[in-house]
Protein backbone atom coordinates (compact mmCIF):
# COMPACT_ATOMS: atom_id res chain seq x y z
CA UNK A 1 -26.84 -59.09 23.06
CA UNK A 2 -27.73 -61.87 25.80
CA UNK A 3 -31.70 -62.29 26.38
CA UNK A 4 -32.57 -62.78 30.12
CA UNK A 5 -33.10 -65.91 31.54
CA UNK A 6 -36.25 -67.38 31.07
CA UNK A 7 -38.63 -67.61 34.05
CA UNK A 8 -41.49 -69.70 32.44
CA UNK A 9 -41.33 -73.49 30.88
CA UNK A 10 -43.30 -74.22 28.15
CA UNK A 11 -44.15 -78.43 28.00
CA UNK A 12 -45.40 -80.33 25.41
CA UNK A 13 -47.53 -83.02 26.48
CA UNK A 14 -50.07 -83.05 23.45
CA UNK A 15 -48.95 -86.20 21.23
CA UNK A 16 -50.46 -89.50 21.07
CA UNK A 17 -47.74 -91.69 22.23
CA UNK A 18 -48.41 -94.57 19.83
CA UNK A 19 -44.71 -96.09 20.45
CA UNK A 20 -45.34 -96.42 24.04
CA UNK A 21 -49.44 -98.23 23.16
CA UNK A 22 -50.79 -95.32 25.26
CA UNK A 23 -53.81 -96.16 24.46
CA UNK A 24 -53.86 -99.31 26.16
CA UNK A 25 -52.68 -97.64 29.86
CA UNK A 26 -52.53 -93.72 30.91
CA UNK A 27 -51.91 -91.43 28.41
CA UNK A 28 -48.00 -90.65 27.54
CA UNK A 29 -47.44 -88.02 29.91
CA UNK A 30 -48.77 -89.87 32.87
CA UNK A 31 -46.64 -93.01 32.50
CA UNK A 32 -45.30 -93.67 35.83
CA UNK A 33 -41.68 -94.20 35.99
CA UNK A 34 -40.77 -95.73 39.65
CA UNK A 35 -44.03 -94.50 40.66
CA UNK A 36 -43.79 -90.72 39.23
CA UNK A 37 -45.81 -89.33 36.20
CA UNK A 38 -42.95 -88.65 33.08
CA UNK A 39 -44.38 -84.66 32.72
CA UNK A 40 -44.35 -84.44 36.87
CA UNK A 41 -40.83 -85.45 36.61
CA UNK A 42 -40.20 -82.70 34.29
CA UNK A 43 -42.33 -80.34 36.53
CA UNK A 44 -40.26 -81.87 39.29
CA UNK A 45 -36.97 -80.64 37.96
CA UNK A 46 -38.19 -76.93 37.12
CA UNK A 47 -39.04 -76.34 40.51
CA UNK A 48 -35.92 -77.72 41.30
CA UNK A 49 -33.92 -75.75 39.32
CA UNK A 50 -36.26 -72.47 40.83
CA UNK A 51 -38.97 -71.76 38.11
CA UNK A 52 -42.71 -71.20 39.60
CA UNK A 53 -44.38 -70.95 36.06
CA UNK A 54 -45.06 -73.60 33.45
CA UNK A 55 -47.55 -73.55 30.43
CA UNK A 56 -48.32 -77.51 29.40
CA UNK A 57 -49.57 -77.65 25.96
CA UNK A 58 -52.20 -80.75 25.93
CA UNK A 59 -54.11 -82.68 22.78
CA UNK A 60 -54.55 -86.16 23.27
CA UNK A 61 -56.53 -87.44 25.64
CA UNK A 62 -56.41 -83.65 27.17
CA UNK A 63 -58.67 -84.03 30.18
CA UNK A 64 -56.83 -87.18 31.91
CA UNK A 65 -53.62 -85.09 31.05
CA UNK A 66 -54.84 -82.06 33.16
CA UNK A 67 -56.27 -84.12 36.11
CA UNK A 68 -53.61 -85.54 36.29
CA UNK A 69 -51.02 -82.17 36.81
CA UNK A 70 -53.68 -80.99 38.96
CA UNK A 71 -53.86 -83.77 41.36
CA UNK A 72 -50.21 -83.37 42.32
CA UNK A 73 -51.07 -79.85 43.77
CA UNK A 74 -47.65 -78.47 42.59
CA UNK A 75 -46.17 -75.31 44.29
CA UNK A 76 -46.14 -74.00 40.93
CA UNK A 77 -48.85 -71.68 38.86
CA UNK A 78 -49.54 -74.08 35.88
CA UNK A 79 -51.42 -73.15 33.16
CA UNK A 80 -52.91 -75.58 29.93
CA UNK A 81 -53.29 -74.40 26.16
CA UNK A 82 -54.89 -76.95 23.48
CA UNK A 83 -53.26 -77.94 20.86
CA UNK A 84 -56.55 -79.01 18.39
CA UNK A 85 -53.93 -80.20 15.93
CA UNK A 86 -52.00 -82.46 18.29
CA UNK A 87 -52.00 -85.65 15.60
CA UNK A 88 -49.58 -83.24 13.18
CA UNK A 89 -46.23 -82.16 13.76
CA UNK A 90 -45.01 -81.09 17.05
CA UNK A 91 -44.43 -77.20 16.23
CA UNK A 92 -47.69 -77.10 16.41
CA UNK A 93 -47.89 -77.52 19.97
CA UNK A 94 -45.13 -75.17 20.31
CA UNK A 95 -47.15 -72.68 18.48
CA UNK A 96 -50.08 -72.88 20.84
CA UNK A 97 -47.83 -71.75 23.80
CA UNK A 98 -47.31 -68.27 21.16
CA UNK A 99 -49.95 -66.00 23.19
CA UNK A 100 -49.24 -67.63 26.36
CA UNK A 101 -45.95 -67.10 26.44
CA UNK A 102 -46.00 -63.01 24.91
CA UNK A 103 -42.98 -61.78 24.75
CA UNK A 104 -40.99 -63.27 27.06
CA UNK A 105 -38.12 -66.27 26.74
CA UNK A 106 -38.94 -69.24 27.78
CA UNK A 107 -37.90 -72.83 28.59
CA UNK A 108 -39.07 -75.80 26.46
CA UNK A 109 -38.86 -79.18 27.02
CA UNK A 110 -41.15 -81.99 26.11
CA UNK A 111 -43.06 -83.80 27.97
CA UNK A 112 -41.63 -87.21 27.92
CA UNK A 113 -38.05 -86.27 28.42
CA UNK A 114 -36.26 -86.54 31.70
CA UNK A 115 -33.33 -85.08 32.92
CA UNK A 116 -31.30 -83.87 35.91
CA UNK A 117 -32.36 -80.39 36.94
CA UNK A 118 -28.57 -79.36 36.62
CA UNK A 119 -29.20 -79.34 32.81
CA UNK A 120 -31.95 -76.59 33.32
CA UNK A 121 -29.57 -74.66 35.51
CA UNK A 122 -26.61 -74.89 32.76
CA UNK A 123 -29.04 -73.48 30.40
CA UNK A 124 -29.55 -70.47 32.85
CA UNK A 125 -26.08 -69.93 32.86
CA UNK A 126 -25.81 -69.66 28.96
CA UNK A 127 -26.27 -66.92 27.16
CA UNK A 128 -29.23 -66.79 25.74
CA UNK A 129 -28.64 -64.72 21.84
CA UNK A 130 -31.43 -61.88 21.03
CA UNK A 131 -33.89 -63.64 18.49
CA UNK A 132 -32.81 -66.97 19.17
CA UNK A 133 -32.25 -70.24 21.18
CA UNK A 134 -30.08 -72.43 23.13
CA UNK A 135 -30.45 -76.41 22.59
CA UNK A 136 -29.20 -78.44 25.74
CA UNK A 137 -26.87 -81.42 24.05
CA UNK A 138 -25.32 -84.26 24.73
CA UNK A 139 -21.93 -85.17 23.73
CA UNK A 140 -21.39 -88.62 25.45
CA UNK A 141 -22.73 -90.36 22.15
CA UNK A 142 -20.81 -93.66 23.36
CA UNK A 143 -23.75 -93.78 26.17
CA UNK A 144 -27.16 -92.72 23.97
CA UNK A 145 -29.62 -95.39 23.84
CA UNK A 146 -31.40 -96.04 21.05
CA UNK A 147 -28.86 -93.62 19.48
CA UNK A 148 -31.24 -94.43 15.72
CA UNK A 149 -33.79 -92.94 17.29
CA UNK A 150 -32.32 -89.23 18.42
CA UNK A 151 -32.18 -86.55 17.02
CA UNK A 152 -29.03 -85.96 15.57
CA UNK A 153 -27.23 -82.24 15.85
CA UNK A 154 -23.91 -80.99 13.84
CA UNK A 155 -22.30 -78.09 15.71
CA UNK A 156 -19.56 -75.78 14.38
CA UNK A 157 -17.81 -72.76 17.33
CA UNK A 158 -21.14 -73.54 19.57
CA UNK A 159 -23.77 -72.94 17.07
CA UNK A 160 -25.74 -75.39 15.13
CA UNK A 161 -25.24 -76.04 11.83
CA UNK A 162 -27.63 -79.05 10.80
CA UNK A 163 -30.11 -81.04 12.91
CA UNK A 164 -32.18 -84.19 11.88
CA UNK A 165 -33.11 -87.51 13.10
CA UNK A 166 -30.92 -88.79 9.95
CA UNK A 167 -27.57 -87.18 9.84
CA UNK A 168 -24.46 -88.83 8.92
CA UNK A 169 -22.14 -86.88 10.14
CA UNK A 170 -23.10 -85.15 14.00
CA UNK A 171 -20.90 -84.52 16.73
CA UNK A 172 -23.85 -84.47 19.52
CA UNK A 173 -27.57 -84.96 20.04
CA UNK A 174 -30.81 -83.64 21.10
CA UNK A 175 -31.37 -83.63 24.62
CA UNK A 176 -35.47 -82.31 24.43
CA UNK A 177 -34.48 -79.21 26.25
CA UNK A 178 -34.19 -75.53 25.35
CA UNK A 179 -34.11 -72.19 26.38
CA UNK A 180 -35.62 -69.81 23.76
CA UNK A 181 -36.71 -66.53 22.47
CA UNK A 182 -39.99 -66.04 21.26
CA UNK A 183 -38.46 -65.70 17.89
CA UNK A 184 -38.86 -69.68 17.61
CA UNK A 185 -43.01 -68.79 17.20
CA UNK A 186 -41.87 -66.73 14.27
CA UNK A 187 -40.28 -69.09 12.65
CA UNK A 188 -42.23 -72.26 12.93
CA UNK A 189 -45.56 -70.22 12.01
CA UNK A 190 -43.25 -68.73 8.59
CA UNK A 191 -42.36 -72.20 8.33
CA UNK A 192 -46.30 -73.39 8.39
CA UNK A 193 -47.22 -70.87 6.64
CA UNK A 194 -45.32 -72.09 3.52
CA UNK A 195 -47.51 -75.65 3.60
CA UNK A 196 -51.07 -76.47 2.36
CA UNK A 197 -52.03 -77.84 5.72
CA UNK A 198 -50.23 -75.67 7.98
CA UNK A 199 -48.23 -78.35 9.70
CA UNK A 200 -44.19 -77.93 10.57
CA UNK A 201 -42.25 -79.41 13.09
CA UNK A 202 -40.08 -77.96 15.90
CA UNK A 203 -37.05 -78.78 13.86
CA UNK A 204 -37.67 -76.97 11.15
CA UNK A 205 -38.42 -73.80 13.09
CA UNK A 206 -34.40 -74.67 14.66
CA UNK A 207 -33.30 -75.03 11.47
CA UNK A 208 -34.64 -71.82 10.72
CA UNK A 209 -32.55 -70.17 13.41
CA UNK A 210 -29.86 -72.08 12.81
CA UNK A 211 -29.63 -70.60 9.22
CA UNK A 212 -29.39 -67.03 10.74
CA UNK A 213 -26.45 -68.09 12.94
CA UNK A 214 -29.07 -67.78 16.19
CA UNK A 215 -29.35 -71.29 17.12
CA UNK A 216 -26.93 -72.24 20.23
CA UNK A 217 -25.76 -75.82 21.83
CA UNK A 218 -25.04 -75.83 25.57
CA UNK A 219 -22.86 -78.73 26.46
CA UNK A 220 -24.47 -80.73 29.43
CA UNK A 221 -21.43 -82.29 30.66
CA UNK A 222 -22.17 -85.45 32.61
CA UNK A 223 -25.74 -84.43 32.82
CA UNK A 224 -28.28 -87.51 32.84
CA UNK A 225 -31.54 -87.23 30.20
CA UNK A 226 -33.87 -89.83 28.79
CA UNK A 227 -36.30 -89.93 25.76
CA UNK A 228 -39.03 -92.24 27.05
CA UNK A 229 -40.48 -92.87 23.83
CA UNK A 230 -40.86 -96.80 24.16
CA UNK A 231 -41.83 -99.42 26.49
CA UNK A 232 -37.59 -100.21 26.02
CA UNK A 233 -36.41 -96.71 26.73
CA UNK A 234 -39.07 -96.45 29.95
CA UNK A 235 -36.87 -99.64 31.29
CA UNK A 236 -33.74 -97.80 30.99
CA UNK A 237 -35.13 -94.65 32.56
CA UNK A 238 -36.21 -96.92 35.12
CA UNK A 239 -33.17 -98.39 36.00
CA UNK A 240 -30.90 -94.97 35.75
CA UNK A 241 -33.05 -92.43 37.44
């Protein structure tokens, strides 16, 4: 049975953005591609694409993060959660969104991921399985940058079947972008749950679904998406979008 389509994006903007020296200049989330903040970019295509309600998961540098979102006055109710634990793996921002979010599906995309809103709409348009996700994907591997760098997915009949940032064998990759049941909480806190220090990463909670046969690709076509994880790939963004 189809879940119905989510009306609230969850962003993670709670990392420390080492690759990109963020440190040295605004914090990751506020880089300024041609002028425009990466996570307003990504708030920029959710409007587009109709959704009025986002929940930005912050860590790092937290207060600059949320002045930031604020100052662009947004037609959009935004609301932040802290992430305490944003220098482990991302899940754990995920898993801050849990009580935010309730019981509803949801959108997810990070924070330093662009993309054309048409990708969000596709998503829509899929059907979303009970207890499980949809992962946005790209196909065009002959036109990835920094293809090393992504995160690989193996799909078999439109489900996934492995998903890594080393795979050998992969017939698409991660776009950053997801529409999701609130099963994906369950799994990454089962998945923390089963370490010492409680960390897990967003993969392993897709894995998790993925090994239940709930963990969907949508095709993006000849959408357009970028990673902006280094001063490199923030050139290329800036020349493509």
């Amino acid at each position: 049975m189809s879940q119905p389509t989510p009306e609230v994006a969850v962003i993670i903007a709670a990392g420390t953005g080492s690759r990109l020296h963020s440190d040295a200049g605004p914090p990751k989330p506020l880089l300024p591609i041609k002028g425009r903040a990466l996570i307003l970019r990504v708030l920029d295509r959710f409007l587009e694409a109709g959704i009025r309600e986002a929940i930005v998961v912050v860590g790092y540098r937290a207060e600059e993060v949320m002045a930031g979102v604020r100052a662009a006055a947004l037609p959009m109710d935004v609301q932040f959660v802290t992430n305490p634990r944003y220098r482990m793996s991302n899940g754990l921002s995920v898993l801050s969104a849990r009580e935010a979010v309730g019981a509803r599906p949801f959108f997810l995309s990070m924070s330093d991921h662009i993309f054309d809103a048409s990708i969000i709409a596709g998503l829509s348009r899929a059907a979303l399985p009970e207890n499980g996700l949809v992962l946005a994907v790209d196909r065009k591997l002959d036109q990835i940058y920094d293809e090393d760098d992504a995160t690989k997915v193996r799909t078999e009949n439109g489900k996934i079947v492995a998903i890594h940032k080393v795979l050998d064998n992969f017939d698409a990759v991660d776009v950053g972008l997801f529409a999701c049941t609130p099963a994906l909480f369950d799994k990454i806190a089962q998945a923390a749950a089963t370490r010492d220090d409680g960390d897990c990463s967003l993969s392993d909670g897709v894995f998790a679904l993925c090994q239940e046969g709930r963990a969907l690709v949508h095709d993006i076509g000849d959408g357009r998406w970028q990673d902006v994880d280094t001063p490199g790939a923030a050139e290329h963004a800036a020349r493509h979008f």
